[in-house]
C-alpha atoms as a PDB file:
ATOM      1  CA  UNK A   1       5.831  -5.229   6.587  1.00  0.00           C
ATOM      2  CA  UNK A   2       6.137  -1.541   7.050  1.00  0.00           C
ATOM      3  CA  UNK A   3       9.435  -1.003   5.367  1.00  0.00           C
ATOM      4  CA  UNK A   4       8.113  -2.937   2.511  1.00  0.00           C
ATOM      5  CA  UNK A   5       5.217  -1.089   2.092  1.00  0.00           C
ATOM      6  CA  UNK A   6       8.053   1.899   2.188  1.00  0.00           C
ATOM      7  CA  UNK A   7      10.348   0.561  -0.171  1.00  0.00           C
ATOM      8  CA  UNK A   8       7.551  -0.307  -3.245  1.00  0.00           C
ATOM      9  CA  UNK A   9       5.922   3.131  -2.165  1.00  0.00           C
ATOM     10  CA  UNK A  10       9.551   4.374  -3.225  1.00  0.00           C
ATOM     11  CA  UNK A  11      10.117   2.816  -6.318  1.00  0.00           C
ATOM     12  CA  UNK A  12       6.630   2.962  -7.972  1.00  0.00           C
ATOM     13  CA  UNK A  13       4.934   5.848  -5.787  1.00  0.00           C
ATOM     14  CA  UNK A  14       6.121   8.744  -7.516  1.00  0.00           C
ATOM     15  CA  UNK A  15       5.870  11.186  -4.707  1.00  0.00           C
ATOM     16  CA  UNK A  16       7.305  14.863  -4.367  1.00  0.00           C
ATOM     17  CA  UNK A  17       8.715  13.485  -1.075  1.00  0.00           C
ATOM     18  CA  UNK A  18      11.117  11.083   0.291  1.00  0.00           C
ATOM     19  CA  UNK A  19       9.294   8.093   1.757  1.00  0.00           C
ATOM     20  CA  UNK A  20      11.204   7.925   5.019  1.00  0.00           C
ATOM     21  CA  UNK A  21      10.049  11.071   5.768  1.00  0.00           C
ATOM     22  CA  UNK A  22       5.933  10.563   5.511  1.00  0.00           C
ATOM     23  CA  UNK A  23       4.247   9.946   8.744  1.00  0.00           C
ATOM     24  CA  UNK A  24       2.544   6.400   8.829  1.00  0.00           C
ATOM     25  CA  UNK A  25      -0.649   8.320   8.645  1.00  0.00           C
ATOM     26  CA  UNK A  26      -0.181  11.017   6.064  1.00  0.00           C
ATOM     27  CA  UNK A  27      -2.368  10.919   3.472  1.00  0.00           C
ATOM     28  CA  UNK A  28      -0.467   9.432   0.548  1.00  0.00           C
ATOM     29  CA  UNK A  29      -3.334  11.367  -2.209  1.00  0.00           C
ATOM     30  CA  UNK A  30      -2.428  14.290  -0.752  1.00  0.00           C
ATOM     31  CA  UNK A  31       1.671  14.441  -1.343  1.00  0.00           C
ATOM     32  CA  UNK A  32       0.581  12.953  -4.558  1.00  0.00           C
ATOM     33  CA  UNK A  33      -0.299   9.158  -5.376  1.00  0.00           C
ATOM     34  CA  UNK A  34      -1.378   8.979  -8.319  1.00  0.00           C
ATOM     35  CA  UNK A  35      -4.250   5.868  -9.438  1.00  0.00           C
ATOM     36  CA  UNK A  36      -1.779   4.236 -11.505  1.00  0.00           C
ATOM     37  CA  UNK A  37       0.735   4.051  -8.564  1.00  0.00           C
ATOM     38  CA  UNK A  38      -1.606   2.687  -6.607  1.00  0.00           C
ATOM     39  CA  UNK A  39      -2.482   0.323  -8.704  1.00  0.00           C
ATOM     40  CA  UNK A  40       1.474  -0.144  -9.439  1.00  0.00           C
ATOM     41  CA  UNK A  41       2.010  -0.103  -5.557  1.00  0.00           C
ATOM     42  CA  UNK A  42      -1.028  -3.203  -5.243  1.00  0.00           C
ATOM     43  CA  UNK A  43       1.094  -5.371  -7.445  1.00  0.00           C
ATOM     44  CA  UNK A  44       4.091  -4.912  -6.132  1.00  0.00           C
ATOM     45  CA  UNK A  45       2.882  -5.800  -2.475  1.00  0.00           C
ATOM     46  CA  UNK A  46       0.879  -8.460  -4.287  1.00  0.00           C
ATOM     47  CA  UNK A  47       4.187  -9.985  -5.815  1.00  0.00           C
ATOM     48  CA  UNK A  48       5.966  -9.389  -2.572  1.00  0.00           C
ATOM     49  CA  UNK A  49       3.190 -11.358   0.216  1.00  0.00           C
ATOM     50  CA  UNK A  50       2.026 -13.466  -2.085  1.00  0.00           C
ATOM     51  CA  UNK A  51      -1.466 -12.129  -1.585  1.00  0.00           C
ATOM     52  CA  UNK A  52      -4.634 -11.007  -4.155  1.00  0.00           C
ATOM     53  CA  UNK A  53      -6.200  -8.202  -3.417  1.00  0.00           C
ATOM     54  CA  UNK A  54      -9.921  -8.611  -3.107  1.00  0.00           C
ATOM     55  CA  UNK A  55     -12.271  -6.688  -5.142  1.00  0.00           C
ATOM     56  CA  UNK A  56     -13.557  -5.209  -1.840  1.00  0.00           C
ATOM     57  CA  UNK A  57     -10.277  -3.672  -0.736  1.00  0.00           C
ATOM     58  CA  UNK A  58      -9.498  -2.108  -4.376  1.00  0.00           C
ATOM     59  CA  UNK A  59      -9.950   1.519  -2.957  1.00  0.00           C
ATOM     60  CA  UNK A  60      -8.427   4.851  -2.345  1.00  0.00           C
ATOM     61  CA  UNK A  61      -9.065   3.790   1.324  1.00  0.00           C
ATOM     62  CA  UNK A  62      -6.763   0.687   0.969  1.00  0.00           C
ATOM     63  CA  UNK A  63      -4.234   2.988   0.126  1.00  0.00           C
ATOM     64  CA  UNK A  64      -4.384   6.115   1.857  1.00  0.00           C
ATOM     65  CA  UNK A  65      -1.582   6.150   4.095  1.00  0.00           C
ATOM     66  CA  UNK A  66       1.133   3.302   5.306  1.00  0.00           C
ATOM     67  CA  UNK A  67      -0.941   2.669   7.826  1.00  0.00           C
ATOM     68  CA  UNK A  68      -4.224   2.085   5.951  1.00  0.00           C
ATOM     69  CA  UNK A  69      -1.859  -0.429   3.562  1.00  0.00           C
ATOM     70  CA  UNK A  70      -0.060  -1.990   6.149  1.00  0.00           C
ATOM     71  CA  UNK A  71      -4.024  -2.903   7.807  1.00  0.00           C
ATOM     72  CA  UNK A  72      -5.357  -3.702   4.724  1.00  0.00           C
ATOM     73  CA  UNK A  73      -2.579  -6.462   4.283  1.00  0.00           C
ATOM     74  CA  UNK A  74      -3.059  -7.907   7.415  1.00  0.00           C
ATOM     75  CA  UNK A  75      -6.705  -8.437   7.026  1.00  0.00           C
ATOM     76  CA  UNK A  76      -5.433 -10.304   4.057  1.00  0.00           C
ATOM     77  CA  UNK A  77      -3.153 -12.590   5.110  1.00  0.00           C
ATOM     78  CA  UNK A  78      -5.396 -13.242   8.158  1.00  0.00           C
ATOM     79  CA  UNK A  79      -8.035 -14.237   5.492  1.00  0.00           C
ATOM     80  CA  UNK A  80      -5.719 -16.141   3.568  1.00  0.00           C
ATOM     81  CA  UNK A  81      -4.372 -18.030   7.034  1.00  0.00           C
ATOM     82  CA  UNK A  82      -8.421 -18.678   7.840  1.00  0.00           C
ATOM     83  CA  UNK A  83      -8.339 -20.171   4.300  1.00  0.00           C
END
């Protein structure tokens, strides 16, 4: 899950930085995710779990580090297991 999340946060992210090198943790606003990546970033893991995001998850807290992403897509596909 994690290098996905790394590889879609490489090719629609837009960052200053070189993926690899961010910290699960850092704070992706901060080295400079943009809204529209995110939202670019949401379908792309979308496409690639074949998830939805939930209204309730579309936030900058969702998104605000690998870590945050790679939690907020396991509370999804635990939903979607439930389901």
């Amino acid at each position: 899950m994690n290098e996905t999340i790394r590889e879609l946060l490489g090719k629609v992210g837009g960052l200053p930085v070189p993926v690899a090198e961010l910290a699960d943790d850092a704070d992706l606003y901060a080295v400079g995710l943009s809204s529209f990546a995110s939202v670019q970033l949401m379908l792309g893991l979308e496409e690639a779990f074949d998830i939805e995001f939930p209204d309730s998850l579309l936030n900058r807290k969702s998104f605000a580090s690998i870590a945050a992403i790679e939690q907020t897509l396991t509370h999804i596909l635990k939903s979607k297991e439930a389901a």
